[in-house]
Structure formats: structure tokens, C-alpha cells
Protein backbone atom coordinates (compact mmCIF):
# COMPACT_ATOMS: atom_id res chain seq x y z
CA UNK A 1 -55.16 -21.40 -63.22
CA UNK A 2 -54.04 -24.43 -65.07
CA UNK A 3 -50.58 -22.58 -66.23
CA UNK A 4 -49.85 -21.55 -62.48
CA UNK A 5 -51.03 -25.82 -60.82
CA UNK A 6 -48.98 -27.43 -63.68
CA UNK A 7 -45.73 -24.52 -62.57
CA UNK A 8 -46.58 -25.93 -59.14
CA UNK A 9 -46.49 -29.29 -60.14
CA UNK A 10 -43.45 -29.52 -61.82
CA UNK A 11 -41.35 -27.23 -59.23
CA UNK A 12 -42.71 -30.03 -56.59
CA UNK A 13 -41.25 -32.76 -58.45
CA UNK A 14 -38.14 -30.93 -58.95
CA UNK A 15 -38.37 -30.37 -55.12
CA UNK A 16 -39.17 -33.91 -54.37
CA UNK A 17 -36.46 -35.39 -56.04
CA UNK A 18 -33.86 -33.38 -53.85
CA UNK A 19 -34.95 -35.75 -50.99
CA UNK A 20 -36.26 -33.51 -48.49
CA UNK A 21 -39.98 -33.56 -48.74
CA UNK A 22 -42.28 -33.48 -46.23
CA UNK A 23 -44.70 -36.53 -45.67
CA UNK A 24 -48.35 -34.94 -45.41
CA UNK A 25 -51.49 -37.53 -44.90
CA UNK A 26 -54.72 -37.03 -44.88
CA UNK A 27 -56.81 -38.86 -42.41
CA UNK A 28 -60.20 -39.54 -43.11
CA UNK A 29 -62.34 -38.57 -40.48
CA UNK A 30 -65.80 -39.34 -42.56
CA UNK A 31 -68.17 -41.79 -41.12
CA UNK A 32 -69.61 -44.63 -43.24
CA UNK A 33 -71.03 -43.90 -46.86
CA UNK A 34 -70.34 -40.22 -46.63
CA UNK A 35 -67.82 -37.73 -47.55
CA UNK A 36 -64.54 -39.99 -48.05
CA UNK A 37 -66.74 -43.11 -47.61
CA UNK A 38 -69.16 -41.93 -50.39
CA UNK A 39 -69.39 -45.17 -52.16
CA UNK A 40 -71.29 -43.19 -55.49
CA UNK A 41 -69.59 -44.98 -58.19
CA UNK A 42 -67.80 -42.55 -60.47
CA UNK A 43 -66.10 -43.32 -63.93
CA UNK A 44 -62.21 -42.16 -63.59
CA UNK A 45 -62.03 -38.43 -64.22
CA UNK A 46 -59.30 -36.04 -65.42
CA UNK A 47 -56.58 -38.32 -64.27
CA UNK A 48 -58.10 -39.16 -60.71
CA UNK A 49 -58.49 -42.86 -60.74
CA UNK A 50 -60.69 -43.69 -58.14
CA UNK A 51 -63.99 -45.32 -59.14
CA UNK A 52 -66.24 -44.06 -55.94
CA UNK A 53 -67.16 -40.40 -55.01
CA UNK A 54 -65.45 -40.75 -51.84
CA UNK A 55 -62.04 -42.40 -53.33
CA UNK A 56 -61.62 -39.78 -55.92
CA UNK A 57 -62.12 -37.05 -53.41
CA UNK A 58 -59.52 -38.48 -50.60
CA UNK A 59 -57.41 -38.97 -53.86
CA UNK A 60 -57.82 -35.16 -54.52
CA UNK A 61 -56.87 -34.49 -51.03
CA UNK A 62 -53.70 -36.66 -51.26
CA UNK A 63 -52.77 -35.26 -54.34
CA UNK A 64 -53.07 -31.70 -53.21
CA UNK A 65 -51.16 -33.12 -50.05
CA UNK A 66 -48.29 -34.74 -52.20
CA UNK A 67 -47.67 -30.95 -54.11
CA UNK A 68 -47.08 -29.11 -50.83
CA UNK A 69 -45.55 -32.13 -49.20
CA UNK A 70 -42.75 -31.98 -52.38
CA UNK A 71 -42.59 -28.36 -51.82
CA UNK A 72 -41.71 -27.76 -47.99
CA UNK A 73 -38.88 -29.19 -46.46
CA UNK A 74 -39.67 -31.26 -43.01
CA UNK A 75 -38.83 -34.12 -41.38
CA UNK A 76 -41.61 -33.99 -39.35
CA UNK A 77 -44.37 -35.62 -40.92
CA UNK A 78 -47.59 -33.32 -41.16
CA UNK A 79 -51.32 -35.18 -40.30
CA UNK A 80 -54.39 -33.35 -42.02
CA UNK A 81 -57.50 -34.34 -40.39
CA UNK A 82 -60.36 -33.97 -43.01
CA UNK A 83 -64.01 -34.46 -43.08
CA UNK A 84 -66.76 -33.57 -46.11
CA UNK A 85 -69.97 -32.22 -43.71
CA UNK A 86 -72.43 -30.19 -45.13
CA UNK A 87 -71.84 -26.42 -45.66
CA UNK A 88 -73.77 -23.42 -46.16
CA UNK A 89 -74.88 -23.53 -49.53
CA UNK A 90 -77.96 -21.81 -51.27
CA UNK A 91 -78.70 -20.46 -54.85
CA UNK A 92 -76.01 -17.88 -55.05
CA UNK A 93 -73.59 -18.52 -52.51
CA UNK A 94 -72.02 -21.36 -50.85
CA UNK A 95 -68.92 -21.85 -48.59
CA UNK A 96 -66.86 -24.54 -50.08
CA UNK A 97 -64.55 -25.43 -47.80
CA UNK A 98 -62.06 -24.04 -44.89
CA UNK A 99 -58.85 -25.37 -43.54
CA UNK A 100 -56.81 -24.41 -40.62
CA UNK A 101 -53.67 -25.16 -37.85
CA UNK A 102 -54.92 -27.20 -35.04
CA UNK A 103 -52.37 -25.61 -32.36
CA UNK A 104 -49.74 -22.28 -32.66
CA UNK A 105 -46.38 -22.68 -31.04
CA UNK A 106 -44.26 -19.80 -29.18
CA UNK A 107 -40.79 -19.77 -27.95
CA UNK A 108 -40.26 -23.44 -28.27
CA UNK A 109 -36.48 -24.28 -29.33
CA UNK A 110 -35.49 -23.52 -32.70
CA UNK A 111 -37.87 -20.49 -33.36
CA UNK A 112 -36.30 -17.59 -35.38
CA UNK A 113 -38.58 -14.86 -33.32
CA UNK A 114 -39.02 -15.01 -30.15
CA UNK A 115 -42.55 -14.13 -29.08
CA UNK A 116 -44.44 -15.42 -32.59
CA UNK A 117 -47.09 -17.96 -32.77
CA UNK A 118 -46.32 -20.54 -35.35
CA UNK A 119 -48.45 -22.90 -36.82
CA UNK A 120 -48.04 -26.34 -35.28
CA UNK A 121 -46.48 -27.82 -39.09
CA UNK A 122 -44.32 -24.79 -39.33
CA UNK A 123 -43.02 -24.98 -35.43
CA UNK A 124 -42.40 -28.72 -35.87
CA UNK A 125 -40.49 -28.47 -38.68
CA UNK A 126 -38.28 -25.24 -37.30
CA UNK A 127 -38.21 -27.40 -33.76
CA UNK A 128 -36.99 -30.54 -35.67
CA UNK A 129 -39.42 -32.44 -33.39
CA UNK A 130 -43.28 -33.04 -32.96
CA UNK A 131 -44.54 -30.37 -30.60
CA UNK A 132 -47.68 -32.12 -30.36
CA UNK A 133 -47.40 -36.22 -31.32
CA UNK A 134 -50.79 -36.61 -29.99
CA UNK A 135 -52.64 -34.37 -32.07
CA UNK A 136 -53.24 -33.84 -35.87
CA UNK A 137 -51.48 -30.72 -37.09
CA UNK A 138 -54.35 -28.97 -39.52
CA UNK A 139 -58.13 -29.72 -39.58
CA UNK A 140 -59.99 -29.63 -43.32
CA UNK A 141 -63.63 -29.54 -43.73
CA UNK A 142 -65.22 -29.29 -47.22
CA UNK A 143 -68.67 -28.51 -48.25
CA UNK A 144 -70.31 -32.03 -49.33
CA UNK A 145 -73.53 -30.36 -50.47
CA UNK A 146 -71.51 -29.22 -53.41
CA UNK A 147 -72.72 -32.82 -55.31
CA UNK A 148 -75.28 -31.75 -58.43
CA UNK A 149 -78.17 -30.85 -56.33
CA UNK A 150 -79.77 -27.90 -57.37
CA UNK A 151 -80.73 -26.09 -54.04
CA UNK A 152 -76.96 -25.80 -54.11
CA UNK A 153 -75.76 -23.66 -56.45
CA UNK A 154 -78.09 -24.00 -59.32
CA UNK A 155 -76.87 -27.79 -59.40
CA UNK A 156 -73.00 -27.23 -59.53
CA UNK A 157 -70.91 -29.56 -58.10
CA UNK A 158 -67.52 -30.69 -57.20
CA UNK A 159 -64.97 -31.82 -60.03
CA UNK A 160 -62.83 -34.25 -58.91
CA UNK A 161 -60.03 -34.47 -61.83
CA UNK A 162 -56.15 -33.28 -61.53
CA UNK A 163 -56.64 -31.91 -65.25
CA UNK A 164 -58.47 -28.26 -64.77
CA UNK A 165 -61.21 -29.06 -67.15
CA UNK A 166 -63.82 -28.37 -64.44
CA UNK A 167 -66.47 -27.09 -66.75
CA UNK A 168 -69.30 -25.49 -65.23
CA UNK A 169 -68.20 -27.12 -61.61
CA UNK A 170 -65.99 -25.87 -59.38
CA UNK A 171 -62.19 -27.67 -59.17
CA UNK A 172 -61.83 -29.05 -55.95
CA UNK A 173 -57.66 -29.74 -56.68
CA UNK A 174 -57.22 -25.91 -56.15
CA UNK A 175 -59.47 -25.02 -53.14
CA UNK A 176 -57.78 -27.66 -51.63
CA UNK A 177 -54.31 -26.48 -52.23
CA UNK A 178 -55.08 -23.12 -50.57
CA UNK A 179 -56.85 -23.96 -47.75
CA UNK A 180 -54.27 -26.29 -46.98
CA UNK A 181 -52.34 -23.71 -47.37
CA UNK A 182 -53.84 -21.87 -44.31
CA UNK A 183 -53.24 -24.99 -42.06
CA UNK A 184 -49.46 -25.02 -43.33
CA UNK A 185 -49.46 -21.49 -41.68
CA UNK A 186 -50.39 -18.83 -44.24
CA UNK A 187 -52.93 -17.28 -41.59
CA UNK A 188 -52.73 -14.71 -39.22
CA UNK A 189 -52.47 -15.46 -35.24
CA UNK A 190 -53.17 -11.93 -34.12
CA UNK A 191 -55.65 -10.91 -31.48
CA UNK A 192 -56.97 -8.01 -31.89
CA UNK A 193 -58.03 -7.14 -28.34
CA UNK A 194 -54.38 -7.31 -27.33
């Protein structure tokens, strides 16, 4: 895993460097003293500077944010709305965190198929335009109960360094990287019934 997110890594800077990276932000859509706000202090960890719970997990986010950003082309920036709430979590299982487009776009101009639902980052940056300038493009919500407890788990938590060296815990960099992934469009958009 650590081979394949320093590849990714260092294609993104190559990437970024040709000038046409997208802009992805996260917004923080925690309330006070939880989640983003956690204000836990935390030594520095595995290159994430951040000296509070909460700023070394929105600095995960952004850093997860900054690899796909360098990797897709758009001029359109793309808004991540993200929360930590807590998740289902017991002994043996837990879910850890889920990402996903906020809107799909058909027919709008510049689509290559006519008749396909895009996701809203993917149809803005084909349309050249914001589809939706009112709205945040993908919505992220990750399991806070994932923090050392041990009705969670058997105690595991989060680790919050870029470096892989996660231990026993579980690597938050690369669950966030693929479920932004989702919200950047890799999910499906078919119903079923019809």
C-alpha cells in the first residue's frame, strides 16, 4: 500500500507541475470540539503537522484532496463537504467512512454521451462551468468512534500520518483517497427498477 500512495504521490506532483490541477477543498462541516474541531492535543505524526486531533485529521483530508486535485485536470474548483459523526462500530466490524457526489448531471453541454449521469465534479469539469455554484459537489462522512475506545474495534483507532506506518490502526490517508474517489465519480448511477 505504501509502494502504490508514494507512485500516486509522485505522478501528482508530476501532474501538478503541468499547471492544470484541479483546486479541491474540504469544508469542515463539524460543530465545535468534535470531528475537525477535536481540540485533543496530538504530538505531530508521520509527517502530519497538526498538533490537535481535529487539525491533523482536516490535514489528512486536504492532503488526500491535494493528490487527486494534482491528478485530474479542472478548472472548476471541486468543494468536499465533510463531517466526522459517529458510525457503526462494534467489536468486529465497523464502517469507517463513506463518500459520495452530491448531484449527477445529464445532457448538459459538453457531455461526451448523451443520456449518462455524471457526477456533479466530473460534469463541471466536461461543461467547463459550475452546474451547481450553490451546492458542494461531494459529501464525506467518517466514522469518529474510530478514536482508541475499546467498544470500537478492540480499541483501534484512526492514524493520522502521511507515512503508512499505521501499526495496529487503521490509515485514514487511504480510506480517504478512495472514498473520495467515489464522490469524484467512480460510482455507479444506475437504477435498477428502470
Amino acid at each position: 500500500m505504501r509502494r502504490i500512495l508514494l507512485l500516486a504521490m509522485l505522478f501528482a506532483l508530476a501532474v501538478a507541475s503541468a499547471g492544470n490541477a484541479a483546486v479541491i477543498t474540504i469544508l469542515n462541516n463539524d460543530g465545535l470540539n468534535e470531528g475537525f474541531n477535536d481540540p485533543t492535543v496530538a504530538a505531530p505524526v508521520g509527517g502530519n503537522p497538526g498538533i490537535t486531533v481535529g487539525q491533523q485529521r482536516l490535514n489528512v483530508f486536504q492532503y488526500a484532496a491535494n493528490i487527486w486535485g494534482a491528478l485530474l485536470p479542472s478548472a472548476v474548483p471541486i468543494i468536499v463537504r465533510a463531517q466526522f459523526d459517529p458510525q457503526t462500530c462494534n467489536a468486529t466490524q465497523a464502517v469507517l467512512g463513506s463518500a459520495g457526489a452530491t448531484e449527477v448531471f445529464a445532457n448538459f453541454p459538453g457531455a461526451p454521451l448523451a443520456n449518462t449521469w455524471y457526477s456533479v465534479a466530473l460534469a463541471n469539469r466536461l461543461a467547463g462551468v459550475d452546474l451547481s455554484p450553490a451546492n458542494f459537489d461531494i459529501n464525506a462522512t467518517f466514522n469518529s468512534n474510530l478514536n482508541g475506545q475499546a467498544s470500537c474495534l478492540g480499541g483501534i483507532g484512526w492514524y493520522l500520518g502521511y507515512d503508512g506506518l499505521e501499526g495496529s490502526n487503521i490509515e485514514l490517508l487511504p480510506v480517504v483517497l478512495h472514498e473520495l474517489g467515489h464522490g469524484l465519480g467512480f460510482q455507479t448511477f444506475v437504477n435498477r427498477t428502470t
